[in-house]
PDB file of N, CA and C in Angstrom:
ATOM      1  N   UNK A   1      84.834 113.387  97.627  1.00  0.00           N
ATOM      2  CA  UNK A   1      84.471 112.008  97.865  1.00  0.00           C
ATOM      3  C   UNK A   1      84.967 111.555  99.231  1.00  0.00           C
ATOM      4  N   UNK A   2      86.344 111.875  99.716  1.00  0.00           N
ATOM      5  CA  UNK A   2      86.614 111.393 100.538  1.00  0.00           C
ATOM      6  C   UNK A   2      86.695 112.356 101.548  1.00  0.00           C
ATOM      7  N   UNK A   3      86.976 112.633 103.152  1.00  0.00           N
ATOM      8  CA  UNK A   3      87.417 113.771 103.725  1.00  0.00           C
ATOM      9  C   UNK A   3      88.735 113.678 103.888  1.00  0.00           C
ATOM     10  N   UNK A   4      89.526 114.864 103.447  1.00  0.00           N
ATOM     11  CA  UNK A   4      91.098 114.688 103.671  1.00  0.00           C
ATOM     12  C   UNK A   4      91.098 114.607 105.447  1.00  0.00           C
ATOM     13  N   UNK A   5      91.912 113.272 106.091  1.00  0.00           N
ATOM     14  CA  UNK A   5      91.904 113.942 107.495  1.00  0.00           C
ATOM     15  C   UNK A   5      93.370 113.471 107.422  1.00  0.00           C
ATOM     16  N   UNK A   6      94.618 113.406 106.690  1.00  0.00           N
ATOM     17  CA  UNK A   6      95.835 112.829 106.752  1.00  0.00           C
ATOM     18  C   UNK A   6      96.683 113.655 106.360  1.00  0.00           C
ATOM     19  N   UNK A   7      97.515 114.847 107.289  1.00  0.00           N
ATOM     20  CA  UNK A   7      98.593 115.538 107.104  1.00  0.00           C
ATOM     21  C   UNK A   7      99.669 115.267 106.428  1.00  0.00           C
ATOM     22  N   UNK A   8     100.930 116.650 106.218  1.00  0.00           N
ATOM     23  CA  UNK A   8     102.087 116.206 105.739  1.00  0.00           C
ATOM     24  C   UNK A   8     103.009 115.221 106.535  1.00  0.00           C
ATOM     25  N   UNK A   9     103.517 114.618 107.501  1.00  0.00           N
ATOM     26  CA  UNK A   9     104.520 113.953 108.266  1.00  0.00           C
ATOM     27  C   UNK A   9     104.029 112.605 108.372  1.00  0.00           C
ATOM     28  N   UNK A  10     102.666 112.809 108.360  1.00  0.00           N
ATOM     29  CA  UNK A  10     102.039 111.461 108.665  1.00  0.00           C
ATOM     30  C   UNK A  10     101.710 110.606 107.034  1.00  0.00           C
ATOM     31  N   UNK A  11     101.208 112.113 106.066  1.00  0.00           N
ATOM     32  CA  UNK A  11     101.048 111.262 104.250  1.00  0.00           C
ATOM     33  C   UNK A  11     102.552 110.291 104.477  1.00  0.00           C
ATOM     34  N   UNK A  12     103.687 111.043 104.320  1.00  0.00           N
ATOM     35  CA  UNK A  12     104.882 111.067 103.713  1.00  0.00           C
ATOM     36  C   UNK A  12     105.001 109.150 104.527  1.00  0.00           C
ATOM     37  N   UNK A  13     104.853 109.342 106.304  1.00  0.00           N
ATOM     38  CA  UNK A  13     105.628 108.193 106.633  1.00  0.00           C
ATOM     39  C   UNK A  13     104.798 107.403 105.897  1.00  0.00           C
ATOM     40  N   UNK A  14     102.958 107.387 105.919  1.00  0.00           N
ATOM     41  CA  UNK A  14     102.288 106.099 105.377  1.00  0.00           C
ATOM     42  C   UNK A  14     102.919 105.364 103.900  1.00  0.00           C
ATOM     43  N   UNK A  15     103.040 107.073 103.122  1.00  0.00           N
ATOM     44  CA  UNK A  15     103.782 106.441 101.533  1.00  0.00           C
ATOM     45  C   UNK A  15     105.297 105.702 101.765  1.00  0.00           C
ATOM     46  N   UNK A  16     106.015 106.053 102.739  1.00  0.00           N
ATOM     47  CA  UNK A  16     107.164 105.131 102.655  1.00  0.00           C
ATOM     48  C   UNK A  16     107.122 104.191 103.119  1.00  0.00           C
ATOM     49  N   UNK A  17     106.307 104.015 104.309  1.00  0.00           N
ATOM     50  CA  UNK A  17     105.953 102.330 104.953  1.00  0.00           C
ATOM     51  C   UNK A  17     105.597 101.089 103.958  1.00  0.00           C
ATOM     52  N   UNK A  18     104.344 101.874 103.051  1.00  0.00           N
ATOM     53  CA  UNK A  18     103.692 101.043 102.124  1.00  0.00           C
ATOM     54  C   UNK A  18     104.743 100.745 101.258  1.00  0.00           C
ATOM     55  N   UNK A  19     105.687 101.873 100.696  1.00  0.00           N
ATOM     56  CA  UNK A  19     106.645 101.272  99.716  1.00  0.00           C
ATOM     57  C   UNK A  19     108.077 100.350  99.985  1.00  0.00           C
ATOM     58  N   UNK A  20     108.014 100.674 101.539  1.00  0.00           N
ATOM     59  CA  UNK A  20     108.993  99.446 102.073  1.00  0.00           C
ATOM     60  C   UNK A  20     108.191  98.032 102.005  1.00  0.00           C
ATOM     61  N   UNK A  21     107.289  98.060 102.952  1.00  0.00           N
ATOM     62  CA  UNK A  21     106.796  96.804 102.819  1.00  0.00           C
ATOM     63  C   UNK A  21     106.466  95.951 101.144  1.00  0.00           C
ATOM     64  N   UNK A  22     106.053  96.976 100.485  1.00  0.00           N
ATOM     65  CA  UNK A  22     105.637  96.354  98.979  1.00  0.00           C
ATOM     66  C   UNK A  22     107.263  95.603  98.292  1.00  0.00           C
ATOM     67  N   UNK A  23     108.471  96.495  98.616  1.00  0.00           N
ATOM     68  CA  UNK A  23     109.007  96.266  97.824  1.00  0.00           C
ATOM     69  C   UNK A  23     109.825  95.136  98.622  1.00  0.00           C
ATOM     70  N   UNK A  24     109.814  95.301 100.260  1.00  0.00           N
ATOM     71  CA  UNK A  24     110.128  93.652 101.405  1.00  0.00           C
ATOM     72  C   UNK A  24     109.501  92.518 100.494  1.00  0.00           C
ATOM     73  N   UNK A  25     108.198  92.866 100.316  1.00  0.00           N
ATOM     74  CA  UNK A  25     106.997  91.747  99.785  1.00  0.00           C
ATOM     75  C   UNK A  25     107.903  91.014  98.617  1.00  0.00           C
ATOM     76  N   UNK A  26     107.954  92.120  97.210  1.00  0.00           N
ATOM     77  CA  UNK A  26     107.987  91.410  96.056  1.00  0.00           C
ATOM     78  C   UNK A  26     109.512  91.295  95.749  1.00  0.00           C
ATOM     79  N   UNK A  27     110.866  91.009  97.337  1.00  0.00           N
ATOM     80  CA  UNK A  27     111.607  90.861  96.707  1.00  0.00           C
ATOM     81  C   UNK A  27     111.898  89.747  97.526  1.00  0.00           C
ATOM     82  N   UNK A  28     110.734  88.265  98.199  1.00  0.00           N
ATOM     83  CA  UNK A  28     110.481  87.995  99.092  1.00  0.00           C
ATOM     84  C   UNK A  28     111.128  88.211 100.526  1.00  0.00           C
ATOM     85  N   UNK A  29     111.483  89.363 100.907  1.00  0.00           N
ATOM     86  CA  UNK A  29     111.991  88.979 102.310  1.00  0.00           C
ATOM     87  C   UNK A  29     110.772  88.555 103.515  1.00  0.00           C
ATOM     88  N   UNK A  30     109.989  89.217 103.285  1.00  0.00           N
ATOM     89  CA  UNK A  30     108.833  88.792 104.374  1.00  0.00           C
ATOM     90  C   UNK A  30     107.183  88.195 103.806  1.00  0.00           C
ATOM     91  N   UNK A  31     107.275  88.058 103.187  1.00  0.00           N
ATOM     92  CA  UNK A  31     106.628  87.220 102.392  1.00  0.00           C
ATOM     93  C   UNK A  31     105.164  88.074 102.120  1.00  0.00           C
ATOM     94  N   UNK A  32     103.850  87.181 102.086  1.00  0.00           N
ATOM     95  CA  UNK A  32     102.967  87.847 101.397  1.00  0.00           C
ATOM     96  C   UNK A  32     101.802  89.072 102.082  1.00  0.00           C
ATOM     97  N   UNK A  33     102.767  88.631 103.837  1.00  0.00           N
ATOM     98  CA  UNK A  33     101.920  90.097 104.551  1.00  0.00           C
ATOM     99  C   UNK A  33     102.336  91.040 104.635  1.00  0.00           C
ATOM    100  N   UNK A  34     103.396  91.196 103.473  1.00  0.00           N
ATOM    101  CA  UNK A  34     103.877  92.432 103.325  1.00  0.00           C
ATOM    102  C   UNK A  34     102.905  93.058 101.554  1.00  0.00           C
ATOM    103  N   UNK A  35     102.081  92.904 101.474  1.00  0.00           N
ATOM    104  CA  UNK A  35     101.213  93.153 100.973  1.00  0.00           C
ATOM    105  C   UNK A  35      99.926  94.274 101.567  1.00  0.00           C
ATOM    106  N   UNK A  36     100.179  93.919 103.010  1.00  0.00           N
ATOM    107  CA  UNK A  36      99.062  95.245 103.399  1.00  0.00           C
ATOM    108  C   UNK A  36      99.934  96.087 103.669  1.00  0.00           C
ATOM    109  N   UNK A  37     100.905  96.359 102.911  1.00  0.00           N
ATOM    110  CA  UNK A  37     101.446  97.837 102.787  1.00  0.00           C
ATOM    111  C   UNK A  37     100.779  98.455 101.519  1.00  0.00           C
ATOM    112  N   UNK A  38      99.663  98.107 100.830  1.00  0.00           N
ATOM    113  CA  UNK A  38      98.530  98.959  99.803  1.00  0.00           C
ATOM    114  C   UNK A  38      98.188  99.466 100.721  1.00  0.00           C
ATOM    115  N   UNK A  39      97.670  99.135 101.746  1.00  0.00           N
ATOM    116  CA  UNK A  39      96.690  99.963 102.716  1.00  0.00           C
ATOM    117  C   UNK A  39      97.131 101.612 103.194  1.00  0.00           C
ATOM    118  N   UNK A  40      98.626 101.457 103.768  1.00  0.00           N
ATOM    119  CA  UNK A  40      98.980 102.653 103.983  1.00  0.00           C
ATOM    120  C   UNK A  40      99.705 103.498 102.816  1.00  0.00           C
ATOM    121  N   UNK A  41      99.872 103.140 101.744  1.00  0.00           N
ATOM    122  CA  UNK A  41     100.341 103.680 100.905  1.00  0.00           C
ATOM    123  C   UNK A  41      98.760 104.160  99.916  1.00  0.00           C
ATOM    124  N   UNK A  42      97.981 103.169 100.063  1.00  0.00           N
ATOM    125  CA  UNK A  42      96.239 104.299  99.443  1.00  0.00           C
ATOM    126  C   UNK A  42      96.070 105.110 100.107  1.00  0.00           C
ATOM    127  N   UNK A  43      96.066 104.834 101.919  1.00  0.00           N
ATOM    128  CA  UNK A  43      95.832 106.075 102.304  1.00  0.00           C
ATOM    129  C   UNK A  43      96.791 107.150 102.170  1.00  0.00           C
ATOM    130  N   UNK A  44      98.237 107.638 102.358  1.00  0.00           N
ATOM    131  CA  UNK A  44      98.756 108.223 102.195  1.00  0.00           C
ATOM    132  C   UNK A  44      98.569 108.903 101.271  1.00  0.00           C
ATOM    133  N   UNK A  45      98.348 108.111  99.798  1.00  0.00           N
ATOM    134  CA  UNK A  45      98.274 109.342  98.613  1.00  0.00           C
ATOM    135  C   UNK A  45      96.672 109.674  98.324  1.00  0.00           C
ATOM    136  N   UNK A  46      96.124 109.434  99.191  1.00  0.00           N
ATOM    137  CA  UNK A  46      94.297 109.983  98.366  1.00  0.00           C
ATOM    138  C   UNK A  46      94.184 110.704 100.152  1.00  0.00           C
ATOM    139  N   UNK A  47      95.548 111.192 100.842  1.00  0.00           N
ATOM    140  CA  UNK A  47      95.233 111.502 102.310  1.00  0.00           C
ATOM    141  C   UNK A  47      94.169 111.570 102.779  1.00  0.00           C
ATOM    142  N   UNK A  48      93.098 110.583 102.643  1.00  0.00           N
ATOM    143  CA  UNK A  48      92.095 110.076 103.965  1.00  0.00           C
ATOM    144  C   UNK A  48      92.169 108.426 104.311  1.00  0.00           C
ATOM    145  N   UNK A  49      92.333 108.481 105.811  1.00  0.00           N
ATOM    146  CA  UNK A  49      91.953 107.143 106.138  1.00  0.00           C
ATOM    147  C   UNK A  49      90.361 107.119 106.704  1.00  0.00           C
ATOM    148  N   UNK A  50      89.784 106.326 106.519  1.00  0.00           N
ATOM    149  CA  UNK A  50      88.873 105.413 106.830  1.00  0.00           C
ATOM    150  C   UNK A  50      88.770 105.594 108.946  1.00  0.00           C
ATOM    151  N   UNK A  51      89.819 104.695 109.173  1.00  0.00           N
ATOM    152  CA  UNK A  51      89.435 104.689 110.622  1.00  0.00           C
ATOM    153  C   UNK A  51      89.843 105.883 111.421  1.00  0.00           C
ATOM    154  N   UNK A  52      90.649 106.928 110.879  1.00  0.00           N
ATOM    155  CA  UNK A  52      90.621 108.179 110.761  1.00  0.00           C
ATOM    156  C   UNK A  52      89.124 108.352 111.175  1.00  0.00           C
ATOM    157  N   UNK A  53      88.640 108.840 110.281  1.00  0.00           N
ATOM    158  CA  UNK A  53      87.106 109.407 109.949  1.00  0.00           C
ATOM    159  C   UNK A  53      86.483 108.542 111.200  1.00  0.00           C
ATOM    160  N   UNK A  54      86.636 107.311 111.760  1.00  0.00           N
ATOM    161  CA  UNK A  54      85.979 106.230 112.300  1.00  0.00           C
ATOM    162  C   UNK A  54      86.719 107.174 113.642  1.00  0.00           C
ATOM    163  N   UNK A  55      87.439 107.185 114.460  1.00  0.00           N
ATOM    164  CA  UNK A  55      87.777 108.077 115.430  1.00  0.00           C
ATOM    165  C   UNK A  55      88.083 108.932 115.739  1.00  0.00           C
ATOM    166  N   UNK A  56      87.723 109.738 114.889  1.00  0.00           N
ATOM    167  CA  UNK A  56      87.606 111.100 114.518  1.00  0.00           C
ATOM    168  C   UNK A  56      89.388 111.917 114.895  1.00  0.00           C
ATOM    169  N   UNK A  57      90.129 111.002 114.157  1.00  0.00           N
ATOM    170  CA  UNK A  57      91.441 111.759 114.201  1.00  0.00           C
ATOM    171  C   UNK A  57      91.758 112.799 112.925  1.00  0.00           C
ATOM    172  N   UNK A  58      92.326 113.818 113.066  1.00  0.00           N
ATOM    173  CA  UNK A  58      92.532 114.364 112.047  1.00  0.00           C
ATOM    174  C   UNK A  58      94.235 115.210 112.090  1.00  0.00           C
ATOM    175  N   UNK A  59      95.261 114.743 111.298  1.00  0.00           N
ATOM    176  CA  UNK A  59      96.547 114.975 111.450  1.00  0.00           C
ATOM    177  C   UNK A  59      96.936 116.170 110.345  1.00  0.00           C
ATOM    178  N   UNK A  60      95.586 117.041 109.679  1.00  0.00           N
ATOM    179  CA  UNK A  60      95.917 117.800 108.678  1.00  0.00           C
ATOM    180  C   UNK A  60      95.686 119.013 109.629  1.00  0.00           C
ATOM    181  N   UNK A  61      96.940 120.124 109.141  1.00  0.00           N
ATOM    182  CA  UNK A  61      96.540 121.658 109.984  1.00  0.00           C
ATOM    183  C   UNK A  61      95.013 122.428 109.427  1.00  0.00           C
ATOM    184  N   UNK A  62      95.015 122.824 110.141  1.00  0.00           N
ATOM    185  CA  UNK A  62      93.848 123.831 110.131  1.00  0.00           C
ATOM    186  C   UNK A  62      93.931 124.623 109.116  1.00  0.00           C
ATOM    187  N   UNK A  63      92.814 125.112 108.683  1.00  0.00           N
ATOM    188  CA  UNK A  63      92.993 126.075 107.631  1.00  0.00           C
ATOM    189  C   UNK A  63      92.506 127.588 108.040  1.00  0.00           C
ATOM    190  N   UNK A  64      93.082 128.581 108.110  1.00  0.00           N
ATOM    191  CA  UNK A  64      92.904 130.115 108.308  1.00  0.00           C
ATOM    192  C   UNK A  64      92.341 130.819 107.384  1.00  0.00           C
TER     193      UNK A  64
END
């Protein structure tokens, strides 16, 4: 469904960004725009982004 284009160093930081910001969000320190930390934490775990694919970046190794 999707194209994986999101490596290991780069999954890992998106999943911890998203889970800092979510958990900044719901313990209010920064209030409710710490909510688009879904964004990098979907992409991280289904590893494809969107604007990835849109500029044709791809941070996953090659396959042999």
């Amino acid at each position: 469904m999707f194209k994986t284009n999101v490596g290991g160093i780069d999954r890992i930081a998106r999943i911890l960004a998203g889970l800092v910001l979510l958990a900044l969000t719901l313990t209010g320190t920064i209030g409710v725009w710490g909510w688009i930390g879904l964004v990098p934490l979907a992409t991280g775990l289904l590893s494809s982004c969107p604007l990835y694919s849109v500029l044709g970046f791809n941070t996953c190794p090659m396959k042999t």
